[in-house]
N, C-alpha and C. Protein backbone atom coordinates (compact mmCIF):
# COMPACT_ATOMS: atom_id res chain seq x y z
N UNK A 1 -20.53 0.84 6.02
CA UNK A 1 -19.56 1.88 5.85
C UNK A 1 -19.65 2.47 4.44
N UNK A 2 -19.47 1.53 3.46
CA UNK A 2 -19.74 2.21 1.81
C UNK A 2 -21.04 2.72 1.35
N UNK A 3 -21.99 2.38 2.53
CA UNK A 3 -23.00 3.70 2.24
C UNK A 3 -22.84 5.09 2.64
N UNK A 4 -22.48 5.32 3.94
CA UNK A 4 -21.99 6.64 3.84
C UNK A 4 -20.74 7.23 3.09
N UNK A 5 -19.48 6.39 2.67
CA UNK A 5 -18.61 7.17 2.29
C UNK A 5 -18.92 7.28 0.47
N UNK A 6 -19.52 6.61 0.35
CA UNK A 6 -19.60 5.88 -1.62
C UNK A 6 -19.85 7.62 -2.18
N UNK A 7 -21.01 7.81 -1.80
CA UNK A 7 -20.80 9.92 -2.59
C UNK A 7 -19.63 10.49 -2.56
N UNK A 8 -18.47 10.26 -2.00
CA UNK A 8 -17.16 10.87 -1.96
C UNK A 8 -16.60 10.16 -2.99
N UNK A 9 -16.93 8.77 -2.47
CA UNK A 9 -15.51 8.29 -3.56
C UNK A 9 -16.63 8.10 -4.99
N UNK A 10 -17.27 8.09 -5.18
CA UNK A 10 -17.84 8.72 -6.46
C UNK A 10 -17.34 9.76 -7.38
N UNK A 11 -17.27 10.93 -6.62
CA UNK A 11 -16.70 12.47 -6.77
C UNK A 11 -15.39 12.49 -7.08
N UNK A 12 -14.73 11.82 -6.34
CA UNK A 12 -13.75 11.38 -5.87
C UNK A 12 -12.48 10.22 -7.29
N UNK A 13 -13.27 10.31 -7.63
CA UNK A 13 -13.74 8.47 -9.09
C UNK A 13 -13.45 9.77 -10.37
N UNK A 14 -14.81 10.77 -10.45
CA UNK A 14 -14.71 11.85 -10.96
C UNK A 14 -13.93 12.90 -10.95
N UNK A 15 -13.32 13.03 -10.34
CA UNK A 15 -12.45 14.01 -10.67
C UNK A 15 -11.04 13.67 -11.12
N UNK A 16 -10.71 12.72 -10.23
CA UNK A 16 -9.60 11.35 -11.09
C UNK A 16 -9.93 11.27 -12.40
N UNK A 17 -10.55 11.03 -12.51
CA UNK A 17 -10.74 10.62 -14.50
C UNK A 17 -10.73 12.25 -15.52
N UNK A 18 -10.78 13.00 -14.71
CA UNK A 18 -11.62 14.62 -15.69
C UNK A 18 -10.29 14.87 -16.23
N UNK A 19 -10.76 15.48 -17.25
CA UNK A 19 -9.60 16.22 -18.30
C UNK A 19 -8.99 17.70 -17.61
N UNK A 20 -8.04 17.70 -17.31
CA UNK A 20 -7.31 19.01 -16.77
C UNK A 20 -8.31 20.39 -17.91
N UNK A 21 -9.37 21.41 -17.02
CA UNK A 21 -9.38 22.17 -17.67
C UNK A 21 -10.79 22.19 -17.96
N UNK A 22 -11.67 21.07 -18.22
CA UNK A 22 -12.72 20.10 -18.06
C UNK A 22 -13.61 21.46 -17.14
N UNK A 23 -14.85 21.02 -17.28
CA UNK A 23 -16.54 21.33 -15.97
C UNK A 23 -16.14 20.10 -14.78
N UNK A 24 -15.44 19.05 -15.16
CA UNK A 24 -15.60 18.14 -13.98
C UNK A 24 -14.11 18.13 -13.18
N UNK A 25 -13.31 18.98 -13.79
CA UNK A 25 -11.91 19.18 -13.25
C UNK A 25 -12.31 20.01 -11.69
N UNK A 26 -13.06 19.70 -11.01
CA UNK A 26 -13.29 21.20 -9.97
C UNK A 26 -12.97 19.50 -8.43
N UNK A 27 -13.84 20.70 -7.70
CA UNK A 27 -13.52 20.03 -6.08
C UNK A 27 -14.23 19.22 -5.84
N UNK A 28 -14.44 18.54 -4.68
CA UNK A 28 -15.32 17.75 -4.19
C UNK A 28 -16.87 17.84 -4.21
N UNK A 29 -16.63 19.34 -3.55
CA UNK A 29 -18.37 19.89 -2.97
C UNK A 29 -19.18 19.95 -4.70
N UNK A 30 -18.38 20.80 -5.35
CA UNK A 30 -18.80 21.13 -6.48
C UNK A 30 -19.34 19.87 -7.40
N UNK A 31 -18.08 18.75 -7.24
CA UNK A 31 -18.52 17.55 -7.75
C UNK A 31 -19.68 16.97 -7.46
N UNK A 32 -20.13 17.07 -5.82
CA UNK A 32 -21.30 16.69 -5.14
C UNK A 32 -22.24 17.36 -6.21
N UNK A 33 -22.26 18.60 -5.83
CA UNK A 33 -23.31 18.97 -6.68
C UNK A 33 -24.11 18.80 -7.88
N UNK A 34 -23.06 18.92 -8.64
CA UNK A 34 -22.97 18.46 -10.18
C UNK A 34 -23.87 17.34 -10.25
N UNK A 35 -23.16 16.29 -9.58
CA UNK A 35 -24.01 14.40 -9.41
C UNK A 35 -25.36 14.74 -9.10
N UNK A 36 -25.54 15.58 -8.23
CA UNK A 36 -26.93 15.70 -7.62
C UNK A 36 -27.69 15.94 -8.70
N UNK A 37 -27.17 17.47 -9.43
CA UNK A 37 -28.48 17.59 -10.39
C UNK A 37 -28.50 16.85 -11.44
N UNK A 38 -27.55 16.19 -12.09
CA UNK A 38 -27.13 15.35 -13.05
C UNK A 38 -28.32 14.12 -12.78
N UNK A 39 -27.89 13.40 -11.87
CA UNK A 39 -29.03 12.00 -11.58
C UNK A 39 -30.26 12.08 -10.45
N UNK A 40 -29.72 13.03 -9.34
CA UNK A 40 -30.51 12.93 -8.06
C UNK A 40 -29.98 11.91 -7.19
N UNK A 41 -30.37 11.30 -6.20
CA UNK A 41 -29.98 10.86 -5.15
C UNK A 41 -29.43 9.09 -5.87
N UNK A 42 -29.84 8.69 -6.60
CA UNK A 42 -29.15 8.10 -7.27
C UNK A 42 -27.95 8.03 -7.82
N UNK A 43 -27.77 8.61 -8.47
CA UNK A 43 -26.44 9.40 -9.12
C UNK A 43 -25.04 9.10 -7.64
N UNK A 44 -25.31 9.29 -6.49
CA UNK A 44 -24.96 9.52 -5.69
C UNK A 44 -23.85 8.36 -4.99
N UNK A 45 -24.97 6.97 -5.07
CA UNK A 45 -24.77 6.02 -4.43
C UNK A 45 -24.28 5.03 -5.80
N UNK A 46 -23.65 5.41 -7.00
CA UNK A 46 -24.26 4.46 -8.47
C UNK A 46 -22.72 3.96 -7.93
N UNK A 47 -23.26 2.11 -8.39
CA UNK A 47 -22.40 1.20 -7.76
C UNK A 47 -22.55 0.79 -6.41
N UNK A 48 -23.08 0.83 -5.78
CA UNK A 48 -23.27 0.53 -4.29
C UNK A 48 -23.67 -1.28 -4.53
N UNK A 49 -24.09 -1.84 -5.07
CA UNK A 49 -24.63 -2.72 -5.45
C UNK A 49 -23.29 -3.82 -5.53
N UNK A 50 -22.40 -3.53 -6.42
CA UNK A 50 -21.36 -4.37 -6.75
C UNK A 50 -20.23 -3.82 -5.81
N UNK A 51 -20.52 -2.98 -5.36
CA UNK A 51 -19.28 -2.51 -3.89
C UNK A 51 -19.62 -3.41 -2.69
N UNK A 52 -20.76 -3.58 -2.52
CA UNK A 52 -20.96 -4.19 -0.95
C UNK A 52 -20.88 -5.52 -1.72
N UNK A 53 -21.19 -6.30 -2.66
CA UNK A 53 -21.15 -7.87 -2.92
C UNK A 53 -19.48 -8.06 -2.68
N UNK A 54 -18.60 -6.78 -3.46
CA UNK A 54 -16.85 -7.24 -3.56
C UNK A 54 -16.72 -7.10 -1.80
N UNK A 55 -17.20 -6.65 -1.48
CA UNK A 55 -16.61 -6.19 0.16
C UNK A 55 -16.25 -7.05 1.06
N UNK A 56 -17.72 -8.00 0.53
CA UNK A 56 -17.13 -9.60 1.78
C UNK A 56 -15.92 -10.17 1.74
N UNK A 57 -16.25 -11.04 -0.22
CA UNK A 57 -14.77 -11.27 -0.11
C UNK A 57 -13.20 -10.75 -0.14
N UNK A 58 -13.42 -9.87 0.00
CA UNK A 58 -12.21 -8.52 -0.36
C UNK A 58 -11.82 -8.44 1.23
N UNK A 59 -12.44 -8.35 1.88
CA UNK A 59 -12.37 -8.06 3.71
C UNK A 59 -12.10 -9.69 4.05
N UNK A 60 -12.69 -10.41 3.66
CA UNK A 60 -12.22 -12.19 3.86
C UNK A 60 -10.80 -12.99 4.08
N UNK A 61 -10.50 -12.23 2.48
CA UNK A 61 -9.02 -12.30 2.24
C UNK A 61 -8.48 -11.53 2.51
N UNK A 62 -8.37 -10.42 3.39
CA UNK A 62 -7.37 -9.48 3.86
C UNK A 62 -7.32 -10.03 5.54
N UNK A 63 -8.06 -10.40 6.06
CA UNK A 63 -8.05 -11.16 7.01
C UNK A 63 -7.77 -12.31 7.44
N UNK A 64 -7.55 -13.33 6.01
CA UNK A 64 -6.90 -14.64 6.37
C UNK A 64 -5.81 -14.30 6.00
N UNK A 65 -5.27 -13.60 5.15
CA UNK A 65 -3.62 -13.23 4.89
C UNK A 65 -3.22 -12.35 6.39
N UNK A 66 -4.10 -11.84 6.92
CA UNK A 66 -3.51 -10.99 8.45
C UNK A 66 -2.91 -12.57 8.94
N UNK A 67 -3.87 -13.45 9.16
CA UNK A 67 -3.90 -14.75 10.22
C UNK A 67 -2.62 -15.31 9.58
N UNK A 68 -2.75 -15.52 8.73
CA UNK A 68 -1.50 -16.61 8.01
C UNK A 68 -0.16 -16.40 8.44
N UNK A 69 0.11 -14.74 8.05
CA UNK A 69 1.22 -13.57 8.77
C UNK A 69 1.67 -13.94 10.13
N UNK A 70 0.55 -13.84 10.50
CA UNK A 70 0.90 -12.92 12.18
C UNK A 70 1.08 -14.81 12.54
N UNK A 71 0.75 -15.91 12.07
CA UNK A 71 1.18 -17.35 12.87
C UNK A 71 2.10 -17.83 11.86
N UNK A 72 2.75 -16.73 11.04
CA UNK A 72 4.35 -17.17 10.75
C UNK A 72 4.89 -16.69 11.48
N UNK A 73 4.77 -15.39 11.37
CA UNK A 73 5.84 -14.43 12.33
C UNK A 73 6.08 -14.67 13.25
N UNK A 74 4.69 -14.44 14.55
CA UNK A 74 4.68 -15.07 15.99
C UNK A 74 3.78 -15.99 16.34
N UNK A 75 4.60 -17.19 16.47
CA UNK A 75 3.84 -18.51 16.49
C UNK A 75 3.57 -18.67 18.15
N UNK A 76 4.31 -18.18 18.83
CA UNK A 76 4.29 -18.45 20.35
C UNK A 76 2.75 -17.60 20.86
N UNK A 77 2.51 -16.24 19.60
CA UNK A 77 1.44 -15.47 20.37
C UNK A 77 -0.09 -16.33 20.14
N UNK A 78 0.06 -17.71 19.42
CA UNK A 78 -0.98 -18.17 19.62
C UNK A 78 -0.81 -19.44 20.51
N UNK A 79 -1.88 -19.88 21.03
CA UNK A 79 -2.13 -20.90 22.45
C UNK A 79 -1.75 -21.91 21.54
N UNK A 80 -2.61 -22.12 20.62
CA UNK A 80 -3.09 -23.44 20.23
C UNK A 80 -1.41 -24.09 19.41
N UNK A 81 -0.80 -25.30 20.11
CA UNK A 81 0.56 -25.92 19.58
C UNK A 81 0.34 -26.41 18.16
N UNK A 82 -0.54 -26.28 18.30
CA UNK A 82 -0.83 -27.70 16.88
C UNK A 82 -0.60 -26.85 15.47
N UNK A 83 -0.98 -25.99 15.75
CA UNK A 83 -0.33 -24.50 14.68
C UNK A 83 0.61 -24.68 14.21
N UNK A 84 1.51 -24.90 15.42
CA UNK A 84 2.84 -24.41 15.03
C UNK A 84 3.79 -25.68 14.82
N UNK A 85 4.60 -25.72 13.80
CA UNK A 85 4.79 -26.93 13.52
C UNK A 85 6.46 -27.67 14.93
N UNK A 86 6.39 -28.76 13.91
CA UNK A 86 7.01 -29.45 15.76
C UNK A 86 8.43 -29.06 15.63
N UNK A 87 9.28 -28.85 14.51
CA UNK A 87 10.44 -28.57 14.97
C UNK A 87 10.68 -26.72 15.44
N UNK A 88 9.43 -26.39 15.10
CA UNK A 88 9.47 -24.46 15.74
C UNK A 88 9.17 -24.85 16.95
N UNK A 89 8.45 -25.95 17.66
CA UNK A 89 7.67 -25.38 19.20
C UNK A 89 8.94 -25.54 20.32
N UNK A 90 9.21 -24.44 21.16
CA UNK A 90 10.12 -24.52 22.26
C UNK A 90 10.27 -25.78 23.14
N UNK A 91 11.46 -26.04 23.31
CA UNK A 91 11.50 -27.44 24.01
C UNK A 91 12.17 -26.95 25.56
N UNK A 92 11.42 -27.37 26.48
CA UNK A 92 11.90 -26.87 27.80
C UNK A 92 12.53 -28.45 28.62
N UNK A 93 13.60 -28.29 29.31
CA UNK A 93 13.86 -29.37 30.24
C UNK A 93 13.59 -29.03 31.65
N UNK A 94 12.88 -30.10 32.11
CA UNK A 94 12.52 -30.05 33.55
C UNK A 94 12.77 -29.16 34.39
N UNK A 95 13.86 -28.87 34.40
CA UNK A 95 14.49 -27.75 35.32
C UNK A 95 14.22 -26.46 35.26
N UNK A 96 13.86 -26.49 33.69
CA UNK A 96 13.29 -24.46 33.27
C UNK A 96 11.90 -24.83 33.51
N UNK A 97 11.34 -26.34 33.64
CA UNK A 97 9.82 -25.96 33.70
C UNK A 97 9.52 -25.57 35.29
N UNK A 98 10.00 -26.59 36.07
CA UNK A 98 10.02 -26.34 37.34
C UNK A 98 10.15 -24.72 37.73
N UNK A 99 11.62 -24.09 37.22
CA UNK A 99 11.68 -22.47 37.25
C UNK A 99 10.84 -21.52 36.89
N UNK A 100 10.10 -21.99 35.56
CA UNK A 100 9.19 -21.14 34.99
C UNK A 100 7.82 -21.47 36.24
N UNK A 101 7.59 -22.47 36.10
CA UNK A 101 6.69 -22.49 37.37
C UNK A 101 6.59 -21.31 38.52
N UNK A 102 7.50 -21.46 39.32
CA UNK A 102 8.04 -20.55 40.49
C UNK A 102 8.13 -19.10 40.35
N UNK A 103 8.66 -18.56 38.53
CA UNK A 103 8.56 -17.45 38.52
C UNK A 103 7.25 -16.97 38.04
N UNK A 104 6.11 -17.83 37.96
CA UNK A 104 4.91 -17.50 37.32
C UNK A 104 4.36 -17.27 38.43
N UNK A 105 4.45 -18.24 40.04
CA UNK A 105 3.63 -18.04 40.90
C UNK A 105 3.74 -17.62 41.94
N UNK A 106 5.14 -16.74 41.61
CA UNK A 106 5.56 -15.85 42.46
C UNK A 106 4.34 -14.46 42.40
């Protein structure tokens, strides 16, 4: 993905930083340009290198903090009991299991 979008947010990097008033104060396209003749196709992609190494772990940890979340919040939406600790897990007596039965295989 950060190979195709990285020339934007390059430009993007650049024009954020430019001095109101500035040659680099302009738009996107223009910014494109600029980079182009400035470095060439290089210029383009600069940083790609240390963007894709941060990416793994950056996407790693946004994904075990999803997991951590979502089996505080809703502990029932995962199968596995052992998750969830013993005084959270639902306690059913015979009679609702039997019921739950019947209305499952209805």
């Amino acid at each position: 993905m950060w190979t195709t979008v990285l020339p934007l947010d390059v430009a993007k990097t650049r024009i954020q930083t430019a001095q109101p008033g500035t040659a680099w104060d302009t738009g996107v396209v223009q910014q494109l340009r600029m980079l182009w003749r400035e470095g060439g196709r290089r210029s383009l992609w600069a940083g790609l290198a240390p963007t894709v190494v941060r990416a793994f772990p950056a996407n790693a940890c946004q994904w075990l903090a999803w997991e951590v979340a979502m089996r505080q919040l809703l502990p029932a939406a995962y199968d596995d009991e052992s998750s969830i600790p013993e005084e959270r897990r639902p306690r059913l007596d015979e009679a609702n299991k039997q019921q739950e039965v019947r209305v499952v295989t209805v």
